[in-house]
Protein backbone atom coordinates (compact mmCIF):
# COMPACT_ATOMS: atom_id res chain seq x y z
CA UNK A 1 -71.70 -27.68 -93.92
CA UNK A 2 -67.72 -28.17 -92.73
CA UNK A 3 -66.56 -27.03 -89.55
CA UNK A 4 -67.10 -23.56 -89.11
CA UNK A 5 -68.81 -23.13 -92.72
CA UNK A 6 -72.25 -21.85 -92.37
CA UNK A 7 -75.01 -21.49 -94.87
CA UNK A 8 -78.04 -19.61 -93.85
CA UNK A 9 -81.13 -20.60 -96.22
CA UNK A 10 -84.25 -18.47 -95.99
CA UNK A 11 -87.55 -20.60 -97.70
CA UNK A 12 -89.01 -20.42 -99.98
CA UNK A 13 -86.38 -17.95 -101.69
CA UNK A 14 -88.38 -16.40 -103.84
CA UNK A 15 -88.38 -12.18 -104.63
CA UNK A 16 -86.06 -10.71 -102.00
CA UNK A 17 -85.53 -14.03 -100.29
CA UNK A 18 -81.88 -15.02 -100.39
CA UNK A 19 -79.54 -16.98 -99.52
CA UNK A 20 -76.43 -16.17 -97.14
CA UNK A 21 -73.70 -17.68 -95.34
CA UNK A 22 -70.52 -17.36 -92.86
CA UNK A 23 -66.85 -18.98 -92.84
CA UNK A 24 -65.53 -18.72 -88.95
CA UNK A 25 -62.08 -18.84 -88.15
CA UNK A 26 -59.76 -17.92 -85.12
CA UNK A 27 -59.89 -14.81 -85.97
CA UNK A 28 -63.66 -13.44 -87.04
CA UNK A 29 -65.88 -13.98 -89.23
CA UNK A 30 -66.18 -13.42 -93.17
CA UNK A 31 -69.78 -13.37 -93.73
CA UNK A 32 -71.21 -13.83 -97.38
CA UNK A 33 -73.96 -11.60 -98.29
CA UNK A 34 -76.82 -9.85 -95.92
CA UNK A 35 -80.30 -10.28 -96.81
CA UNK A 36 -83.07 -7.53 -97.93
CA UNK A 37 -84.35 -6.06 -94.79
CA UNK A 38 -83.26 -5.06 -91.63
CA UNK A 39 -85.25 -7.29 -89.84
CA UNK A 40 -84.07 -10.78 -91.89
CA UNK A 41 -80.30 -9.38 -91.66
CA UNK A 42 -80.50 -9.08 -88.06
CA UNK A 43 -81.82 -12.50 -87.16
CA UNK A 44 -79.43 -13.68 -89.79
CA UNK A 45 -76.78 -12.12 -87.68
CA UNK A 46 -77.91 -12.99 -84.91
CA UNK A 47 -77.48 -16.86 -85.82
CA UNK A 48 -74.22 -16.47 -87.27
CA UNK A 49 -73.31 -14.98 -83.47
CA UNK A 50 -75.24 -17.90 -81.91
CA UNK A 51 -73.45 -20.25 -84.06
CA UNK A 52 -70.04 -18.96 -83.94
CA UNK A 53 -69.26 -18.03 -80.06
CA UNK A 54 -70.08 -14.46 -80.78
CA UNK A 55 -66.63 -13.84 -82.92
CA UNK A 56 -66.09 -10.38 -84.41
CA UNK A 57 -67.60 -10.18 -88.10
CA UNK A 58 -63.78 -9.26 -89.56
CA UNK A 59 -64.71 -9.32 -93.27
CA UNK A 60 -68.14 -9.36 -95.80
CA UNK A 61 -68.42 -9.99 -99.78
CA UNK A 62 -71.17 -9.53 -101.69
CA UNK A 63 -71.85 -11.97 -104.32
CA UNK A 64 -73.68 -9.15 -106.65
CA UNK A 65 -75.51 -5.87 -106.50
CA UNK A 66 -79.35 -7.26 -105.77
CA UNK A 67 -80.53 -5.73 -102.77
CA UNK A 68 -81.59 -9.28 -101.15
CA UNK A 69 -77.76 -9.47 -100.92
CA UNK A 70 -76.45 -6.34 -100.03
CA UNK A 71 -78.86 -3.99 -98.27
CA UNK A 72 -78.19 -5.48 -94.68
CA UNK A 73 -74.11 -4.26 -95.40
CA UNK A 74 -75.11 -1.21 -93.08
CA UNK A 75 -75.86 -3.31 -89.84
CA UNK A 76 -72.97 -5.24 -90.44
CA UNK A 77 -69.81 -3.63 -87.59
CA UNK A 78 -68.28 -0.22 -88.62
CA UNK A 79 -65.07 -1.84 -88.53
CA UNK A 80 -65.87 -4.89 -91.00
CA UNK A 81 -64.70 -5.29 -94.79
CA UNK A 82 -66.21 -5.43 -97.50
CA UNK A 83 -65.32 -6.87 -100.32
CA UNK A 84 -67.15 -7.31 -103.83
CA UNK A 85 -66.70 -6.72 -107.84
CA UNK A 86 -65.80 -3.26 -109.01
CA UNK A 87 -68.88 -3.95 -111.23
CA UNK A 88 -71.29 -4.58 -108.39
CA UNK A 89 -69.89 -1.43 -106.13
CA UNK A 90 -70.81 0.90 -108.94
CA UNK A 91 -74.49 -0.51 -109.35
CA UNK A 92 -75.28 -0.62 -105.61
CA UNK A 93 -73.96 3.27 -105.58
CA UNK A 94 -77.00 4.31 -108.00
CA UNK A 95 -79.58 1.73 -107.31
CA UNK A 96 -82.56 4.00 -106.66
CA UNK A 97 -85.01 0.60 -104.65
CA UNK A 98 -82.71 0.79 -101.57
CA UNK A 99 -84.20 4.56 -101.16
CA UNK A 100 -87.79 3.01 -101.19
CA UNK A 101 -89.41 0.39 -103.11
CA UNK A 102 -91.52 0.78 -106.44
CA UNK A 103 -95.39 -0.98 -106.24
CA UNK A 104 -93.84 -3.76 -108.63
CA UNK A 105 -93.89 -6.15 -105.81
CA UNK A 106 -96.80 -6.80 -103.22
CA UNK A 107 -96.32 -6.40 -100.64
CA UNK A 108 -94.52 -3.73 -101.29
CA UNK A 109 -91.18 -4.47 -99.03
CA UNK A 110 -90.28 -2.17 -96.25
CA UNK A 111 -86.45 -2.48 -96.09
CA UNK A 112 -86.23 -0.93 -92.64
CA UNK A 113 -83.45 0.90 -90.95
CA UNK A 114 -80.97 0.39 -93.64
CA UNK A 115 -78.58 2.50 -95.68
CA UNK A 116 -76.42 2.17 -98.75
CA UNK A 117 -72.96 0.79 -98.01
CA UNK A 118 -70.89 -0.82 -101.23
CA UNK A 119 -67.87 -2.29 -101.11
CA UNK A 120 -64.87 -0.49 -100.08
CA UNK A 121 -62.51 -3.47 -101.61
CA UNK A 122 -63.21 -4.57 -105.25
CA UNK A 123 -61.31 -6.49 -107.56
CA UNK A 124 -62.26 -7.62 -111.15
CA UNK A 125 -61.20 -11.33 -111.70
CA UNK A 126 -60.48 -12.94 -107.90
CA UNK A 127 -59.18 -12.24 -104.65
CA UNK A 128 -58.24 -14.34 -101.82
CA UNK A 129 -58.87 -14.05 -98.41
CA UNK A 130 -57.84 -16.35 -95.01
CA UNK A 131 -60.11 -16.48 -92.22
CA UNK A 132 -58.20 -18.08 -90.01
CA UNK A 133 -57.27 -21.75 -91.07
CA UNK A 134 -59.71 -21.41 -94.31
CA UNK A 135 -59.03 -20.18 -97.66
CA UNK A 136 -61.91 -18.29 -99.23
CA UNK A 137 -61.11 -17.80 -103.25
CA UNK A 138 -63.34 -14.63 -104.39
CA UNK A 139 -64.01 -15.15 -108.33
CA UNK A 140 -65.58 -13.80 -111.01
CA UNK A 141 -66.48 -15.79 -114.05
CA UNK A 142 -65.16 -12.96 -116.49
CA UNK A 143 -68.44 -12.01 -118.28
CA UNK A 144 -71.69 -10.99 -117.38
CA UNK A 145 -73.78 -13.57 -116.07
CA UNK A 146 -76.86 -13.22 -113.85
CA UNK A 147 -75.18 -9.41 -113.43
CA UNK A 148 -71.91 -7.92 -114.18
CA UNK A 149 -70.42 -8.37 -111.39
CA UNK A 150 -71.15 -11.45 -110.03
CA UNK A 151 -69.32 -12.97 -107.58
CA UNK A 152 -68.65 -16.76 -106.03
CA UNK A 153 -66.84 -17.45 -103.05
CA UNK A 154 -64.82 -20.72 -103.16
CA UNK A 155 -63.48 -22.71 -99.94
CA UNK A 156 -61.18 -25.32 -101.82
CA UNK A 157 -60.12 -27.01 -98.57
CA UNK A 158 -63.53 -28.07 -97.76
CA UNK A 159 -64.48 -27.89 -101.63
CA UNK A 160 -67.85 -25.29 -100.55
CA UNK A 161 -69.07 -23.17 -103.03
CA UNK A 162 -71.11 -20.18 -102.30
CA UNK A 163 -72.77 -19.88 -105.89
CA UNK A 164 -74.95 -16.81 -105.15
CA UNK A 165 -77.72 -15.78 -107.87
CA UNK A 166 -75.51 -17.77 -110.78
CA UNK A 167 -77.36 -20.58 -108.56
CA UNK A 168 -81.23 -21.11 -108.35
CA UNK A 169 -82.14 -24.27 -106.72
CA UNK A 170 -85.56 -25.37 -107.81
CA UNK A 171 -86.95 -22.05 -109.17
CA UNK A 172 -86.79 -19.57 -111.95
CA UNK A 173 -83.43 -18.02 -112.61
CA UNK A 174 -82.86 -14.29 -113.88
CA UNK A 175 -80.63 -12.67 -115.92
CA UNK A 176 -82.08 -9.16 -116.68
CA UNK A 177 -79.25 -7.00 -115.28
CA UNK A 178 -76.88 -9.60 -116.86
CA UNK A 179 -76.45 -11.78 -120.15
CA UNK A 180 -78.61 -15.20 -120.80
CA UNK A 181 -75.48 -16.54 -123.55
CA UNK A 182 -73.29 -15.46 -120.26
CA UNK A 183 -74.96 -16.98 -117.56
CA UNK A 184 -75.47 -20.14 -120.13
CA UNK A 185 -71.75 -20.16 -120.46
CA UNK A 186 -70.89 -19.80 -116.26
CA UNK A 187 -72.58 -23.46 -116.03
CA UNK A 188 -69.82 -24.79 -116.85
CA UNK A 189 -67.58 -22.53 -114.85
CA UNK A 190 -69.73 -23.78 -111.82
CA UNK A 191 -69.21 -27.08 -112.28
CA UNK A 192 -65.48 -27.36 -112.83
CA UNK A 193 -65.09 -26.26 -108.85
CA UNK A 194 -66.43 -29.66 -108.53
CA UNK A 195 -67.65 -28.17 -105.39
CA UNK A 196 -69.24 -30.86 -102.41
CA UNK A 197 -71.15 -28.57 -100.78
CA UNK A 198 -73.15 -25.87 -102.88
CA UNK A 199 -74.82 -22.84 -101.88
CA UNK A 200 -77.30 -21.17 -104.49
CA UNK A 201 -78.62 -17.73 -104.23
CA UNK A 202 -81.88 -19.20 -103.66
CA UNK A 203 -83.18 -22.38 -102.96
CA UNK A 204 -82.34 -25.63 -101.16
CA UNK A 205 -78.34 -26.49 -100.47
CA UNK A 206 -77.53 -28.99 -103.16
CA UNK A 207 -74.47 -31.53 -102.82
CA UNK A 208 -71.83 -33.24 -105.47
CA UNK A 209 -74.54 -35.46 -106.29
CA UNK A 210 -77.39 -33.01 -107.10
CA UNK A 211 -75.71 -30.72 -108.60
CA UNK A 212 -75.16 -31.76 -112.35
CA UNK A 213 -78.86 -31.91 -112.75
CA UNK A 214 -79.25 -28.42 -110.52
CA UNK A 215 -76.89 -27.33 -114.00
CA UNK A 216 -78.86 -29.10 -116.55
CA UNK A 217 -82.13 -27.48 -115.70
CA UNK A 218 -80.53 -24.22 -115.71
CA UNK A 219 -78.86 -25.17 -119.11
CA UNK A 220 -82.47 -26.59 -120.42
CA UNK A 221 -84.04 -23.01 -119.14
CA UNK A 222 -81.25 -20.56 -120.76
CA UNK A 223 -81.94 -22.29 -123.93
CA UNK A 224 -85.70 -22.18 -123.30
CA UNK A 225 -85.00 -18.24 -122.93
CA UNK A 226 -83.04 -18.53 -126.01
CA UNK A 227 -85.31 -19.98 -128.66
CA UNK A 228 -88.68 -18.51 -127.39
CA UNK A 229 -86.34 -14.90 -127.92
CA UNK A 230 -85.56 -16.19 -131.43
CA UNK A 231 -88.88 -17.08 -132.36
CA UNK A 232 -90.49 -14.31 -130.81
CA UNK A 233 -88.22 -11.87 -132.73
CA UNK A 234 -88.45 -13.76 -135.72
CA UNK A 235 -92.39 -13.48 -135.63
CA UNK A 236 -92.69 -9.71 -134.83
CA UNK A 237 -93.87 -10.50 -131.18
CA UNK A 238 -92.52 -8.21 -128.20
CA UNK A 239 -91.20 -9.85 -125.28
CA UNK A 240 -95.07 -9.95 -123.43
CA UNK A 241 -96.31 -11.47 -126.35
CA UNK A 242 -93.27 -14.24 -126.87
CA UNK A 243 -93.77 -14.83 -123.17
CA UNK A 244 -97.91 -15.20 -123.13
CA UNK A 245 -97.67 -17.41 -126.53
CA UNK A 246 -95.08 -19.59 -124.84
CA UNK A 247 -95.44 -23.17 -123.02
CA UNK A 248 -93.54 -23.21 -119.71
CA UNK A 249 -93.54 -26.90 -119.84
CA UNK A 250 -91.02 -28.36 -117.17
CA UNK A 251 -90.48 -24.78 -115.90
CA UNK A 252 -94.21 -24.24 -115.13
CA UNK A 253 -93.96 -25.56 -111.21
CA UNK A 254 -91.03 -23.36 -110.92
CA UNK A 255 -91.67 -20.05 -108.60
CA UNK A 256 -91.91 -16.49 -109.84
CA UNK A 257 -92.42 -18.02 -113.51
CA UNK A 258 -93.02 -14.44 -114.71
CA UNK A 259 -89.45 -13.93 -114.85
CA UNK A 260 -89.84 -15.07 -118.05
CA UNK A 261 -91.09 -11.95 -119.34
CA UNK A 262 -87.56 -10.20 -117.96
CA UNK A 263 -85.59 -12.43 -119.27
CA UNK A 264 -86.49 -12.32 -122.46
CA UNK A 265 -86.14 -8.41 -122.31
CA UNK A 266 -82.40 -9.12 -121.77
CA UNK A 267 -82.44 -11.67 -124.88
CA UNK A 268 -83.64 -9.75 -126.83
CA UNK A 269 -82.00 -6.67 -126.24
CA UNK A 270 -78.44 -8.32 -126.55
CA UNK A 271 -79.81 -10.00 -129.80
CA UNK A 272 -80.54 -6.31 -130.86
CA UNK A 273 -77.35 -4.74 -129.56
CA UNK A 274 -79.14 -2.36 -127.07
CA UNK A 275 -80.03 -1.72 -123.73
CA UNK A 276 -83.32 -2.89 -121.42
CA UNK A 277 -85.86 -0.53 -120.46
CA UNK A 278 -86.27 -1.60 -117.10
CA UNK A 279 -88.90 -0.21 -116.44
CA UNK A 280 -90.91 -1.30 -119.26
CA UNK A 281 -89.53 -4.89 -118.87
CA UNK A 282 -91.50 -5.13 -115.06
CA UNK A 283 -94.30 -3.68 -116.40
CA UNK A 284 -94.53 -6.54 -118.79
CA UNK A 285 -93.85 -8.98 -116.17
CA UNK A 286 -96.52 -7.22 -114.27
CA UNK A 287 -99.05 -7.67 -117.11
CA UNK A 288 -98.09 -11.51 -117.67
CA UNK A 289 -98.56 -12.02 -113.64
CA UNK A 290 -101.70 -9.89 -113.91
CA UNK A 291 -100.86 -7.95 -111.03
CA UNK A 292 -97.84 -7.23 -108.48
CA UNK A 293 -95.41 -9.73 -108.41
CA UNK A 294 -95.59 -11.63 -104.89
CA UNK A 295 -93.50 -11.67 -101.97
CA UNK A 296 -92.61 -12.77 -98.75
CA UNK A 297 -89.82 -10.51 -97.69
């Protein structure tokens, strides 16, 4: 994207298929994010080595605690740091997938030779790094948004953003581990970086000129989420039966639609002041897919 800014997009980034990239100084490498598996983290690493002279991988971050960012931490060098919210530390600590994957997806994903490795630097608002000549700005919007601890990392010198999951290019968004009002809200956070050069969590790159309506059709979708949620609740309907009486209109086209379902577990459990059964919540989306949700990981 800039001299030695690299984003590594993985098609068609759907379930488990992310998004990741690299910043290459004089000194190293900060990489941002692994993928799922062993297998996709390796080729990714593999190209960042191919594209970068083979230069030590100095420094990591994680963007948030989803295991399509974060599992491949373990094949990154001993030696390497990483960095990430205190937020998203604590949730990759006890997430119980990275031991082996429920049948909620099919096929169900083998992760591979991989192990549980968080953070061992977190910070709660932002944290700078240098990698050689480049700046890197680690931020976090300040509420939960697609998770707690979300995390963007910001080159202002070559004005690239590396939006992670707050970002989904061309397909449905999800905020069940994080707040729909809240990831409403970062939209606007997003686009005051006036970024040239963004990087979603999934999805085709998108540039200064795509990227206001990249933010509209999230806006138009979180308030989609929104009123469906209200009018569900306000007609006795659980979240299965708001999402199966709803009309997907302009959304319809967009991949892994039953995210739906989750998301409106989230709305209405912080319309309702409690917590979502996660469990139940994927069965639901289950039931509205009619089957195991699919993947390509």
């Amino acid at each position: 994207m800039a001299p030695g800014i690299f984003a590594w997009v993985q098609p068609d980034g759907t379930w488990w298929v992310n998004n990741a990239g690299a910043v290459a100084g004089d000194d190293g490498v900060l990489i941002v994010d692994t993928c799922a598996t062993e297998a996709r983290t390796r080729r990714f690493l593999g190209a960042v080595a191919e594209a970068t002279g083979g230069a030590p991988v100095r420094m990591a971050v994680n963007t948030h605690q989803h295991g399509d960012h974060c599992y491949g931490n373990s094949l990154l060098p001993d030696d390497t740091v990483v960095f990430g919210h205190a937020a998203m530390r604590e949730a990759l600590l006890v997430d119980p997938i990275i031991d082996g994957c429920p049948p909620v997806w099919a096929p169900v994903p083998d992760w591979g030779h991989v192990t549980r490795r968080p953070p061992t630097v977190v910070f709660g608002s932002e944290l700078t790094v240098h990698v050689g000549t480049h700046r890197v700005e680690l931020r976090h919007p300040g509420h939960a948004a697609h998770t707690p601890g979300d995390v963007v990392a910001w080159l202002p010198g070559e004005r690239v953003l590396f939006a992670g999951d707050l970002l989904f290019n061309g397909l449905t968004p999800m905020v069940l581990m994080g707040s729909v009002e809240g990831a409403l809200r970062s939209l606007d956070w997003l686009a005051a970086f006036e970024p040239e050069h963004i990087v979603p969590g999934h999805g085709p790159l998108a540039t200064a000129a795509e990227l206001p309506e990249v933010l509209a059709a999230h806006e138009r979708y979180y308030r989609f989420v929104l009123d469906t949620a209200r009018t569900g609740r306000e007609s006795g309907l659980t979240p299965l039966a708001a999402a199966q009486a709803a009309d997907l209109g302009e959304f319809a086209g967009w991949a892994d639609a039953e995210r739906l379902v989750l998301n409106l577990h989230r709305a209405y459990a912080d319309a309702e002041g409690g917590e979502v059964d996660l469990l139940a919540a994927f069965g639901d989306a289950m039931a509205w897919h009619g089957g195991p949700l699919p993947t390509s990981v």
